[in-house]
PDB file of N, CA and C in Angstrom:
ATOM      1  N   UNK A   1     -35.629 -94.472 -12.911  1.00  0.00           N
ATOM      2  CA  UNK A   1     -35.925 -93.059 -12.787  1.00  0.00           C
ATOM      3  C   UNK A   1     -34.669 -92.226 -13.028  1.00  0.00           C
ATOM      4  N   UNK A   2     -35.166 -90.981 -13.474  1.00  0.00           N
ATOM      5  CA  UNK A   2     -33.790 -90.657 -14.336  1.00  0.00           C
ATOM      6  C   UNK A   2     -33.428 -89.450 -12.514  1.00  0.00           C
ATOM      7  N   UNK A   3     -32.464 -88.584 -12.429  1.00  0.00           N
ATOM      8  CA  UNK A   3     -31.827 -87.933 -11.793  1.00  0.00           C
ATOM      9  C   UNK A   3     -33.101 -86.565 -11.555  1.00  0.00           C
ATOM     10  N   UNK A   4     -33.307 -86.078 -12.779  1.00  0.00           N
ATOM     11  CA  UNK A   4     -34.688 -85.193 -12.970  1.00  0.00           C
ATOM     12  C   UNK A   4     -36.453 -85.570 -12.231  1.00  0.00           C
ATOM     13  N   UNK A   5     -36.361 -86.969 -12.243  1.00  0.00           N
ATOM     14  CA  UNK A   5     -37.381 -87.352 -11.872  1.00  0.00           C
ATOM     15  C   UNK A   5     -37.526 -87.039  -9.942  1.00  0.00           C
ATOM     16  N   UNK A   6     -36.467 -87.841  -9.818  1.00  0.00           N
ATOM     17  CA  UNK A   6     -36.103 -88.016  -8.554  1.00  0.00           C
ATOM     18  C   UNK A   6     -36.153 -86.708  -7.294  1.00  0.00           C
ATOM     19  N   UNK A   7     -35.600 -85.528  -8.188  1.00  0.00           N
ATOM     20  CA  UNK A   7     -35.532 -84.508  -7.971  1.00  0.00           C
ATOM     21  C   UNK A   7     -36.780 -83.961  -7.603  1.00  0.00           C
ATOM     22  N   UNK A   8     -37.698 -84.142  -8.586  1.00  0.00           N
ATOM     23  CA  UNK A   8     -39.267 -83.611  -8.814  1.00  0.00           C
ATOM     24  C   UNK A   8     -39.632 -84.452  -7.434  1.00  0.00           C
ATOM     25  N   UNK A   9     -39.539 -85.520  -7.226  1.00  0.00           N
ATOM     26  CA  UNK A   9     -40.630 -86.290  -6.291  1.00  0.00           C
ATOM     27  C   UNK A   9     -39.978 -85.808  -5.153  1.00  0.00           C
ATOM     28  N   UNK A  10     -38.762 -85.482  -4.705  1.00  0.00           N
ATOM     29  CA  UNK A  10     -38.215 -84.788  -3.547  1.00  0.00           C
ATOM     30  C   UNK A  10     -39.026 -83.775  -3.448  1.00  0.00           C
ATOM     31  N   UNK A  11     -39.176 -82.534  -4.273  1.00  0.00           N
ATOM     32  CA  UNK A  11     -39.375 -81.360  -4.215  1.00  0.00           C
ATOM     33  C   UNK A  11     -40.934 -81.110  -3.975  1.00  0.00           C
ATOM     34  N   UNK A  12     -41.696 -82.269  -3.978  1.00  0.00           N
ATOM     35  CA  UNK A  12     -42.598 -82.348  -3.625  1.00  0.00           C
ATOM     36  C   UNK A  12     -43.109 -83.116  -2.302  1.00  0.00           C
ATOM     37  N   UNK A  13     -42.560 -83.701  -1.887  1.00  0.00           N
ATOM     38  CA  UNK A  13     -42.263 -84.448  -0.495  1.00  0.00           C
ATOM     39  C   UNK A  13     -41.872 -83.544   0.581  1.00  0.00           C
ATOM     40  N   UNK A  14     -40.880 -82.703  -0.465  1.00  0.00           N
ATOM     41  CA  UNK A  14     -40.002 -81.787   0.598  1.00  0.00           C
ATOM     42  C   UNK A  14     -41.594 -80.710   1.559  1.00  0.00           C
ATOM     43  N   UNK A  15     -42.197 -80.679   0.874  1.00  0.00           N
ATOM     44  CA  UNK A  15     -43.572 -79.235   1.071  1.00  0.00           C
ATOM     45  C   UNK A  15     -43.902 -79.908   2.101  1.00  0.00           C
ATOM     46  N   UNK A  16     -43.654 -81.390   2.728  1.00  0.00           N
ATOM     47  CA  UNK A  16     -44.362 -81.708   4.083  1.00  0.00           C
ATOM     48  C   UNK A  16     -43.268 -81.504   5.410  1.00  0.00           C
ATOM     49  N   UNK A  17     -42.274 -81.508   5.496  1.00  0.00           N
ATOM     50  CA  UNK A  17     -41.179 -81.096   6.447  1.00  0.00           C
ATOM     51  C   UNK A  17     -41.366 -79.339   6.679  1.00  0.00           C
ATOM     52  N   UNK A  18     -41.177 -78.848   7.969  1.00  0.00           N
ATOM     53  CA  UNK A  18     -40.532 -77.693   8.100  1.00  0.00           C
ATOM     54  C   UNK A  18     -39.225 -77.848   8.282  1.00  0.00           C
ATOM     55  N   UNK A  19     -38.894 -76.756   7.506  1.00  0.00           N
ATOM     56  CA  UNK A  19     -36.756 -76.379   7.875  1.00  0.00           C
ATOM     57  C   UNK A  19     -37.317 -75.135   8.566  1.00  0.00           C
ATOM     58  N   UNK A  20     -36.478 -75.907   9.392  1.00  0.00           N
ATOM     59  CA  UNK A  20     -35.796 -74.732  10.320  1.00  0.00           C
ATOM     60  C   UNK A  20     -34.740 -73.080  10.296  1.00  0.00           C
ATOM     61  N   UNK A  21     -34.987 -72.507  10.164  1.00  0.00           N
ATOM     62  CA  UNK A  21     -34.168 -71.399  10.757  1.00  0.00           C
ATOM     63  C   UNK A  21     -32.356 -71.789  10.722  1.00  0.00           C
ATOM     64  N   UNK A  22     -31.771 -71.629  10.166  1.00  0.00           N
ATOM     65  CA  UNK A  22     -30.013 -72.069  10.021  1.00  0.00           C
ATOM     66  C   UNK A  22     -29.816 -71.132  11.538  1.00  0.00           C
ATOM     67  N   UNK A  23     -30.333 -70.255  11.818  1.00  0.00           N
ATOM     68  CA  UNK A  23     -30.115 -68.791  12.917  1.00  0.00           C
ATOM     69  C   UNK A  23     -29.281 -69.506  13.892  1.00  0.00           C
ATOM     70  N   UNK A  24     -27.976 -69.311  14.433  1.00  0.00           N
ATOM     71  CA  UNK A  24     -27.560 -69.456  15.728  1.00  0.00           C
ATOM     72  C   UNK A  24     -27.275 -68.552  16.541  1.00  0.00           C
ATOM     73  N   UNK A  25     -27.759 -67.878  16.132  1.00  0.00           N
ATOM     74  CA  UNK A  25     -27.377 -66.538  17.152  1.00  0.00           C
ATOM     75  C   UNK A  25     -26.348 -65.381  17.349  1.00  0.00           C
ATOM     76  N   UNK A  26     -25.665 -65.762  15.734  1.00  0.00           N
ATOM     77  CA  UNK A  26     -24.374 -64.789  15.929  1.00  0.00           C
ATOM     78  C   UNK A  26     -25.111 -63.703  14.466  1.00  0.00           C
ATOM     79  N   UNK A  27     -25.601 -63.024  15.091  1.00  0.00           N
ATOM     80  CA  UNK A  27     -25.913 -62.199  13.791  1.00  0.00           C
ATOM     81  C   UNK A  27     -25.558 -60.855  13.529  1.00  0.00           C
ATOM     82  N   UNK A  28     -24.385 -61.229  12.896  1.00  0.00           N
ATOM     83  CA  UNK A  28     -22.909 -60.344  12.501  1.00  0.00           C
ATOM     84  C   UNK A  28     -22.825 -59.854  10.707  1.00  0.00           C
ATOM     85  N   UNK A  29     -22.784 -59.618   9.976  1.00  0.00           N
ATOM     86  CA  UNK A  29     -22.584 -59.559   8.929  1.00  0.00           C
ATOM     87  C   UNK A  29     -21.151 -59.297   8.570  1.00  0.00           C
ATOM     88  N   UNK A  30     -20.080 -60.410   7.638  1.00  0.00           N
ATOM     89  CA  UNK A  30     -19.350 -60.248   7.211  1.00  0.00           C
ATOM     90  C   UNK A  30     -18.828 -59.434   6.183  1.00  0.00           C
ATOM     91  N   UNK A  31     -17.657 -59.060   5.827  1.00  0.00           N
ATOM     92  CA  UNK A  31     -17.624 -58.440   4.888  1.00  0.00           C
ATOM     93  C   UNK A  31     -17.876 -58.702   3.299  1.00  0.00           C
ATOM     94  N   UNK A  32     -18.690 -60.017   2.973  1.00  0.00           N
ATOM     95  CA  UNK A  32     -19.418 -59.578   1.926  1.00  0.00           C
ATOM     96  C   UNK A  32     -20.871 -59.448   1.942  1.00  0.00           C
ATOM     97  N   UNK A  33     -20.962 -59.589   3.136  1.00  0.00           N
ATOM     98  CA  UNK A  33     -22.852 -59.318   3.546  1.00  0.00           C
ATOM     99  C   UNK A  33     -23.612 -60.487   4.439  1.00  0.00           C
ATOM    100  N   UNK A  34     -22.824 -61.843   4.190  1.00  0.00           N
ATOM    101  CA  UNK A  34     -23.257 -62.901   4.641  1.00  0.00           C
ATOM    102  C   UNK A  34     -23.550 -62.701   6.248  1.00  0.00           C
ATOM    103  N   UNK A  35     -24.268 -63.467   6.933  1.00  0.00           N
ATOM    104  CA  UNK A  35     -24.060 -63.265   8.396  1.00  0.00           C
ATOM    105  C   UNK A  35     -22.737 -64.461   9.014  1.00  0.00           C
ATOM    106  N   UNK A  36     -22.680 -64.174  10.276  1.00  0.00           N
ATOM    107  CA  UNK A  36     -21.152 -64.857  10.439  1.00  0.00           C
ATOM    108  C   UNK A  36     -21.752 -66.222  11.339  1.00  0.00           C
ATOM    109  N   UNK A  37     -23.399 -66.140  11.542  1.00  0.00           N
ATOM    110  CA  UNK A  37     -23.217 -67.424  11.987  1.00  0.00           C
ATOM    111  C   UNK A  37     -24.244 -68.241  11.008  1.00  0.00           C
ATOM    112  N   UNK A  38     -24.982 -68.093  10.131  1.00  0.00           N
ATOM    113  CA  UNK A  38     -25.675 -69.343   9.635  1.00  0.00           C
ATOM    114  C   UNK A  38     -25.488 -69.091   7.952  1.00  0.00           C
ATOM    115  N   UNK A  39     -24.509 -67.741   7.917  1.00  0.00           N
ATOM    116  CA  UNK A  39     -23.825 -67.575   6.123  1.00  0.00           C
ATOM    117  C   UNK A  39     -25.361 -67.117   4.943  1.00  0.00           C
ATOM    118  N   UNK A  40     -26.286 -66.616   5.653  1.00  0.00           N
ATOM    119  CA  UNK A  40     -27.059 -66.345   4.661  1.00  0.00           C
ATOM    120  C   UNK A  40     -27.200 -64.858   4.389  1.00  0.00           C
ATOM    121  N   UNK A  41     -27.297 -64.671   3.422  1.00  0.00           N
ATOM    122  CA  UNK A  41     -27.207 -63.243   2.621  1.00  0.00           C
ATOM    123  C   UNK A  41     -28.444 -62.629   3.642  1.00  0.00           C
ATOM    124  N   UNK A  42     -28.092 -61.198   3.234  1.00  0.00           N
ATOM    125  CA  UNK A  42     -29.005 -60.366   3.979  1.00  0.00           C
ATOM    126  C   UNK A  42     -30.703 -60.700   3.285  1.00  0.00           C
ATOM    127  N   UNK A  43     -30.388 -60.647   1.810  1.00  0.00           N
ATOM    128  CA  UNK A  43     -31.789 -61.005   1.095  1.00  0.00           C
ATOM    129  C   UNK A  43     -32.438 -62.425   2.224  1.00  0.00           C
ATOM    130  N   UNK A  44     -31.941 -63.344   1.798  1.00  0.00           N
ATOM    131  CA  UNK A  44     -32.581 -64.451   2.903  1.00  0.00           C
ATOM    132  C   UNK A  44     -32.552 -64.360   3.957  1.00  0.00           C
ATOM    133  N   UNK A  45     -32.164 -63.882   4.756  1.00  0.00           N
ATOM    134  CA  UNK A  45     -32.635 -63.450   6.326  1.00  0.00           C
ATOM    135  C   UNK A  45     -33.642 -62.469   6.429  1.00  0.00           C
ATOM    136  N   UNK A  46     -33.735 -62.070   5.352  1.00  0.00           N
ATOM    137  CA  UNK A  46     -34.929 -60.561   4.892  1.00  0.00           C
ATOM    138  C   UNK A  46     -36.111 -61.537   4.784  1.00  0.00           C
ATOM    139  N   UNK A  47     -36.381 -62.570   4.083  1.00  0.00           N
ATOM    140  CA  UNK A  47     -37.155 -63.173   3.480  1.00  0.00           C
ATOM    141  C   UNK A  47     -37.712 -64.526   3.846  1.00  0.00           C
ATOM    142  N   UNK A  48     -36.814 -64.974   4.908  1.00  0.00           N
ATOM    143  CA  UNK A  48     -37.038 -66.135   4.898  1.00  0.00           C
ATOM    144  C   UNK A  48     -38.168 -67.026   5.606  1.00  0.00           C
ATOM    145  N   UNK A  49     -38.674 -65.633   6.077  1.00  0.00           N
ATOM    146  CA  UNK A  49     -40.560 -66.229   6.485  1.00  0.00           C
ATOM    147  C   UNK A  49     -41.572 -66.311   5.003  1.00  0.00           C
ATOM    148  N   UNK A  50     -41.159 -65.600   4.376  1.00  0.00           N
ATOM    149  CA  UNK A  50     -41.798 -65.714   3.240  1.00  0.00           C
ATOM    150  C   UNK A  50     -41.562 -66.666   2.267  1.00  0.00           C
ATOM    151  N   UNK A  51     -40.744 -67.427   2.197  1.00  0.00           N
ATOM    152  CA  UNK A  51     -40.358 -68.635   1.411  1.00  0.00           C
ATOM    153  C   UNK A  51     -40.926 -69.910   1.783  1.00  0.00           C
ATOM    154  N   UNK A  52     -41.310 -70.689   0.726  1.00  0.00           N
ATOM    155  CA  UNK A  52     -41.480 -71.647   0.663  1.00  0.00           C
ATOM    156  C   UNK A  52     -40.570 -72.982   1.397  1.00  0.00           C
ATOM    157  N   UNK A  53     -41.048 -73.652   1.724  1.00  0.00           N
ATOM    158  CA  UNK A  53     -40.158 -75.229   2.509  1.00  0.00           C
ATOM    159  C   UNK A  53     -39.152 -75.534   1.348  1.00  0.00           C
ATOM    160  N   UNK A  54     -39.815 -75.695   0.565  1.00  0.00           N
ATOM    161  CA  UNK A  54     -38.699 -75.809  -0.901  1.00  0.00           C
ATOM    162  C   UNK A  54     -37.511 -74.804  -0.704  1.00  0.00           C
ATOM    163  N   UNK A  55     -37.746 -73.430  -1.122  1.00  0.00           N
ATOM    164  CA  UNK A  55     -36.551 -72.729  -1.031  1.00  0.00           C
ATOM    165  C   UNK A  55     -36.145 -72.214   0.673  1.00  0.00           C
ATOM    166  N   UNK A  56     -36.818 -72.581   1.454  1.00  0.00           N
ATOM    167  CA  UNK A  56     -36.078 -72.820   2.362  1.00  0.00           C
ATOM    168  C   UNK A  56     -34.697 -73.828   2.704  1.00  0.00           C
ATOM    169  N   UNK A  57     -35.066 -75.000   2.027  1.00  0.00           N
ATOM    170  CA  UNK A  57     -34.428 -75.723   1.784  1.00  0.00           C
ATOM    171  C   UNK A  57     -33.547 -75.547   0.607  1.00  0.00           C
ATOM    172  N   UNK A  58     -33.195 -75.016   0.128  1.00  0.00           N
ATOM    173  CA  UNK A  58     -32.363 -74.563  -0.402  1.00  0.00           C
ATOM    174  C   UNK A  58     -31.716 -73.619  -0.237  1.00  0.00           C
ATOM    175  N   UNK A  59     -31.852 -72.895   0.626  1.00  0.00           N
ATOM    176  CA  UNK A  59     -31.183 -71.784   1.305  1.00  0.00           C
ATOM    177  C   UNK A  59     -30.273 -72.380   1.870  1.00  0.00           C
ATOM    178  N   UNK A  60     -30.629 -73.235   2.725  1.00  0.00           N
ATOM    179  CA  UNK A  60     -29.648 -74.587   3.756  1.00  0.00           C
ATOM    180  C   UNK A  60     -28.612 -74.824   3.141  1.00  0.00           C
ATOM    181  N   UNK A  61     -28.672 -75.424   1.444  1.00  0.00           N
ATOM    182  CA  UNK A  61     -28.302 -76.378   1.119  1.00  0.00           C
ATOM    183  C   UNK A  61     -27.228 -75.210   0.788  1.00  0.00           C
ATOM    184  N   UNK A  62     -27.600 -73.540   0.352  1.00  0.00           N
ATOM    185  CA  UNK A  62     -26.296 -73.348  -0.423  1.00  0.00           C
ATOM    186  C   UNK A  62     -25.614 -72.626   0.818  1.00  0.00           C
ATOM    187  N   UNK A  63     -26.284 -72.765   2.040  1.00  0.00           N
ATOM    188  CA  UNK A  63     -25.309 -71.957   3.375  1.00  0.00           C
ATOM    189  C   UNK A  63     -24.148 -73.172   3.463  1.00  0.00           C
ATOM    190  N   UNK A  64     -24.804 -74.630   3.554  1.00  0.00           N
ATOM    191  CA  UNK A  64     -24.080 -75.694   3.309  1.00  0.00           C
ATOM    192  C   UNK A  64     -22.503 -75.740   2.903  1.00  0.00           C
ATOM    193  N   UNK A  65     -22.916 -75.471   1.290  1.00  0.00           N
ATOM    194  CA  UNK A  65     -21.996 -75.421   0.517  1.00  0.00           C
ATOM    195  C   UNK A  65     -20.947 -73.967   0.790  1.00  0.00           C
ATOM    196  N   UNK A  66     -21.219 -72.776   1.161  1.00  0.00           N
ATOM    197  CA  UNK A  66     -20.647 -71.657   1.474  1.00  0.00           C
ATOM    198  C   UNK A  66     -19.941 -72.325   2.483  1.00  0.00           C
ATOM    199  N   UNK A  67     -20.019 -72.950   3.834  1.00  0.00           N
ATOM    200  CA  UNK A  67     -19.514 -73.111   4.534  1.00  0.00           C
ATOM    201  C   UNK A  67     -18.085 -74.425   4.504  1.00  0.00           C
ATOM    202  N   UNK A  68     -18.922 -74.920   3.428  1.00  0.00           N
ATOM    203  CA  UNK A  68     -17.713 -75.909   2.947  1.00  0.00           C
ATOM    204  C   UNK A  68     -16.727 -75.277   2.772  1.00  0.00           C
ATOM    205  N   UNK A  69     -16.836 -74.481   1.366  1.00  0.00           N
ATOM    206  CA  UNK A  69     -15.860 -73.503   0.731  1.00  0.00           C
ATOM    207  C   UNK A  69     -14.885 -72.774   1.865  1.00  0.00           C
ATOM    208  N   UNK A  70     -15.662 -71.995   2.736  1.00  0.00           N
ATOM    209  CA  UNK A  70     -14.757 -71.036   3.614  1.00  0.00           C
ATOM    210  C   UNK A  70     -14.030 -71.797   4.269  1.00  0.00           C
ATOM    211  N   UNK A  71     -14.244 -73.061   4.889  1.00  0.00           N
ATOM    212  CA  UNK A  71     -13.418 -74.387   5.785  1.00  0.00           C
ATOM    213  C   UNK A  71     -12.262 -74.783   4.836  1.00  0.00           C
ATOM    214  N   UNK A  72     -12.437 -75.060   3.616  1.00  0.00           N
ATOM    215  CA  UNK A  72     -11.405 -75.073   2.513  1.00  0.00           C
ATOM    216  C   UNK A  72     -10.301 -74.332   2.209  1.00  0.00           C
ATOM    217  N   UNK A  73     -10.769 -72.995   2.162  1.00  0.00           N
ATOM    218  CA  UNK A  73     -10.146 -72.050   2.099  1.00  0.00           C
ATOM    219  C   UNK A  73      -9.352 -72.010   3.089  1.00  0.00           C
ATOM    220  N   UNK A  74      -9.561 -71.664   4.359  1.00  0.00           N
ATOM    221  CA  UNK A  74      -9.249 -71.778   6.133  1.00  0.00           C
ATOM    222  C   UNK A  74      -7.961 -72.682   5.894  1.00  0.00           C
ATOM    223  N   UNK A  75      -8.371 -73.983   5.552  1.00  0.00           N
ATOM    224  CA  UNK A  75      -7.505 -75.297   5.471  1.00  0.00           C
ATOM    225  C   UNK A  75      -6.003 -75.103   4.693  1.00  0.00           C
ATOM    226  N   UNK A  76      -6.723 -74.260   3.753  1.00  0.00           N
ATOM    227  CA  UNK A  76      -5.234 -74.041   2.456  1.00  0.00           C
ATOM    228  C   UNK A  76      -4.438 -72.953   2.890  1.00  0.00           C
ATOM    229  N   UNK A  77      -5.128 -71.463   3.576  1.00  0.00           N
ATOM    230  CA  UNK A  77      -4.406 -70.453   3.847  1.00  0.00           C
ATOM    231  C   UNK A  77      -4.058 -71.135   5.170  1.00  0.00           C
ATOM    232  N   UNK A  78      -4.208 -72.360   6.196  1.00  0.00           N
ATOM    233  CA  UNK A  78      -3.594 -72.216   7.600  1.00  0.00           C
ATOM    234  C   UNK A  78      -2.063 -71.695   7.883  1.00  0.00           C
ATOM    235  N   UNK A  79      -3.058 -70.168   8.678  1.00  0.00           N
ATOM    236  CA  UNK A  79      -2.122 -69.423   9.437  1.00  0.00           C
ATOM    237  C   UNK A  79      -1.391 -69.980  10.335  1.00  0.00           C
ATOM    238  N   UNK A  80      -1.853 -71.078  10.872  1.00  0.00           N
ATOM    239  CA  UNK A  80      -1.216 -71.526  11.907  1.00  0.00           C
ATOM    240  C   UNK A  80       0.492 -72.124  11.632  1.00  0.00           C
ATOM    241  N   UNK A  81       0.581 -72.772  10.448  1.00  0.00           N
ATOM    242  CA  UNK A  81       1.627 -73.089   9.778  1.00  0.00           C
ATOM    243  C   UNK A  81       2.724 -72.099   9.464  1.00  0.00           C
ATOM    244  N   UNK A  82       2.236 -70.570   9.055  1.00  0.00           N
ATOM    245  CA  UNK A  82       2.893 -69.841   9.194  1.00  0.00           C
ATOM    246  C   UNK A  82       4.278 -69.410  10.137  1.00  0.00           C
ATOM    247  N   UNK A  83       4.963 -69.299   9.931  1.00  0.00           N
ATOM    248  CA  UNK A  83       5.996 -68.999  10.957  1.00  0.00           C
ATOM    249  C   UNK A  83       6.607 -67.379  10.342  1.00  0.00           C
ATOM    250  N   UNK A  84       7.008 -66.741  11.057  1.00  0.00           N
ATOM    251  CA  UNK A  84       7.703 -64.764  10.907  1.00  0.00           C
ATOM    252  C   UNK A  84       8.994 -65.467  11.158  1.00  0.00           C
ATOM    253  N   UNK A  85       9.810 -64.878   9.941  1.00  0.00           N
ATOM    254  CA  UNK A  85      11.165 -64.370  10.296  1.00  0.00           C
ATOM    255  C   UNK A  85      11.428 -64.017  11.665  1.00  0.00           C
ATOM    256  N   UNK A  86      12.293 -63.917  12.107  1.00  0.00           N
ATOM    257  CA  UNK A  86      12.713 -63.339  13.467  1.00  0.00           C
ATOM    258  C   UNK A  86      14.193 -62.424  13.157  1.00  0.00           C
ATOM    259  N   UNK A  87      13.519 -61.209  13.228  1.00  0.00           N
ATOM    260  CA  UNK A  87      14.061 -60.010  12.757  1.00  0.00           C
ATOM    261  C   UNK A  87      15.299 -59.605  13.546  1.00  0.00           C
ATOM    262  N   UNK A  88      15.945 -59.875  13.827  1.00  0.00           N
ATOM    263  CA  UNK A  88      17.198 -60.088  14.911  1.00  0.00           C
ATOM    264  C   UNK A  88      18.206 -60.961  14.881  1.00  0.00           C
ATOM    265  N   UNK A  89      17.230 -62.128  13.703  1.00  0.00           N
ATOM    266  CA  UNK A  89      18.126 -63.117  13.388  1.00  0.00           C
ATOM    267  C   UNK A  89      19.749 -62.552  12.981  1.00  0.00           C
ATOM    268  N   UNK A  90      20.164 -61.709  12.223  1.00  0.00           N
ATOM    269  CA  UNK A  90      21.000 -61.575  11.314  1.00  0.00           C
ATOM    270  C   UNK A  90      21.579 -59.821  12.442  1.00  0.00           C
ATOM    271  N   UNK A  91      21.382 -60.099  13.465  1.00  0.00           N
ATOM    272  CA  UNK A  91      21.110 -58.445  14.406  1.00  0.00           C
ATOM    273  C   UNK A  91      22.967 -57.831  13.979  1.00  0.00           C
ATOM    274  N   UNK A  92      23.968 -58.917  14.315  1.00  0.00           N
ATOM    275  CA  UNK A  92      25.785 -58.719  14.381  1.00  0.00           C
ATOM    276  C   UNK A  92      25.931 -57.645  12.716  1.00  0.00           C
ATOM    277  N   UNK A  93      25.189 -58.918  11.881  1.00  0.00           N
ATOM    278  CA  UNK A  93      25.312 -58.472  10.267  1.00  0.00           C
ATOM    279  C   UNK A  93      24.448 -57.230   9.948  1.00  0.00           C
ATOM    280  N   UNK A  94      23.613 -57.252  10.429  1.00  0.00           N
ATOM    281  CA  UNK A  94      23.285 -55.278  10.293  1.00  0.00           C
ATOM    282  C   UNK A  94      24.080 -54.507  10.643  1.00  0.00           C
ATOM    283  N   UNK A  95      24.398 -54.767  12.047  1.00  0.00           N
ATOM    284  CA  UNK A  95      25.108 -53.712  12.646  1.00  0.00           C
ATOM    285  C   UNK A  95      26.578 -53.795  12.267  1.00  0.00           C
ATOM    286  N   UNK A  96      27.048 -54.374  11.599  1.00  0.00           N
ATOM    287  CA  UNK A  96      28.272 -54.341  10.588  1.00  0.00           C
ATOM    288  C   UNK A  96      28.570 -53.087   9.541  1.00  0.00           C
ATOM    289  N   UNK A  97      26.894 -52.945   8.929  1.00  0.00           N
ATOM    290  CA  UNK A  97      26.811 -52.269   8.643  1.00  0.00           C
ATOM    291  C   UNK A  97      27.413 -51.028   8.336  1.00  0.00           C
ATOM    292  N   UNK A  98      26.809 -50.061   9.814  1.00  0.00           N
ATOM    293  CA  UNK A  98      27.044 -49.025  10.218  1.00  0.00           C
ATOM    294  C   UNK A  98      28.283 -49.043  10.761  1.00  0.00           C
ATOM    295  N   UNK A  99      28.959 -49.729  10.690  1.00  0.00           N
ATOM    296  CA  UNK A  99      30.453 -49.551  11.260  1.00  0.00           C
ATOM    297  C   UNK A  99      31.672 -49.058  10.048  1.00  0.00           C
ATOM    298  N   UNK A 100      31.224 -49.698   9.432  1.00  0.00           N
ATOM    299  CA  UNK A 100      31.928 -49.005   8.236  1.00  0.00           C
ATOM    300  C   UNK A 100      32.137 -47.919   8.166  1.00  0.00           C
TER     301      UNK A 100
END
C-alpha cells in the first residue's frame, strides 16, 4: 500500500473516534491570534463544533506541530543563558573620565 492509500483508510476510520476539544482552559489570545493554551486560531475555536472528526483531527495535529515550533524556538532564544553586562563593571574608568 502506497503512503496515499494508507492515508485514505485512516481518514475513514478516523469518522469513528471523537477528538476531543485541545481547550485547557487558558483562553488568552496571543499576539498573533492563536489562543495561549491549546494554540488554535480564533477561526477554529469559532468552528470547531461544526467540523468534522476528520478536521478536527487535524486541527490537533497542526496545534501539535505549532507547539513544537514555539518549544524550538523557546530552546534556541533561551533567555535563561543570557547574562547583562554589569554596568559598574568599568565604574573607576568612567569616572576617569570626568576628571580630566
Amino acid at each position: 500500500m502506497t503512503d496515499k492509500t494508507t492515508d485514505l483508510i485512516w481518514l475513514d476510520q478516523q469518522e469513528m473516534f471523537h477528538v476531543e476539544s485541545p481547550c485547557i482552559g487558558v483562553c488568552t489570545s496571543g499576539a498573533k491570534g492563536y489562543c495561549k493554551g491549546c494554540l488554535r486560531s480564533r477561526i477554529e475555536r469559532f468552528h470547531w463544533h461544526e467540523m468534522t472528526e476528520n478536521q478536527r483531527a487535524t486541527v490537533v495535529k497542526i496545534c501539535q506541530k505549532r507547539k513544537s515550533r514555539i518549544l524550538a524556538r523557546r530552546e534556541k532564544l533561551d533567555v535563561r543563558n543570557l547574562q547583562q553586562d554589569d554596568l559598574f563593571a568599568d565604574f573607576d574608568g568612567q569616572m576617569n573620565l570626568f576628571n580630566d
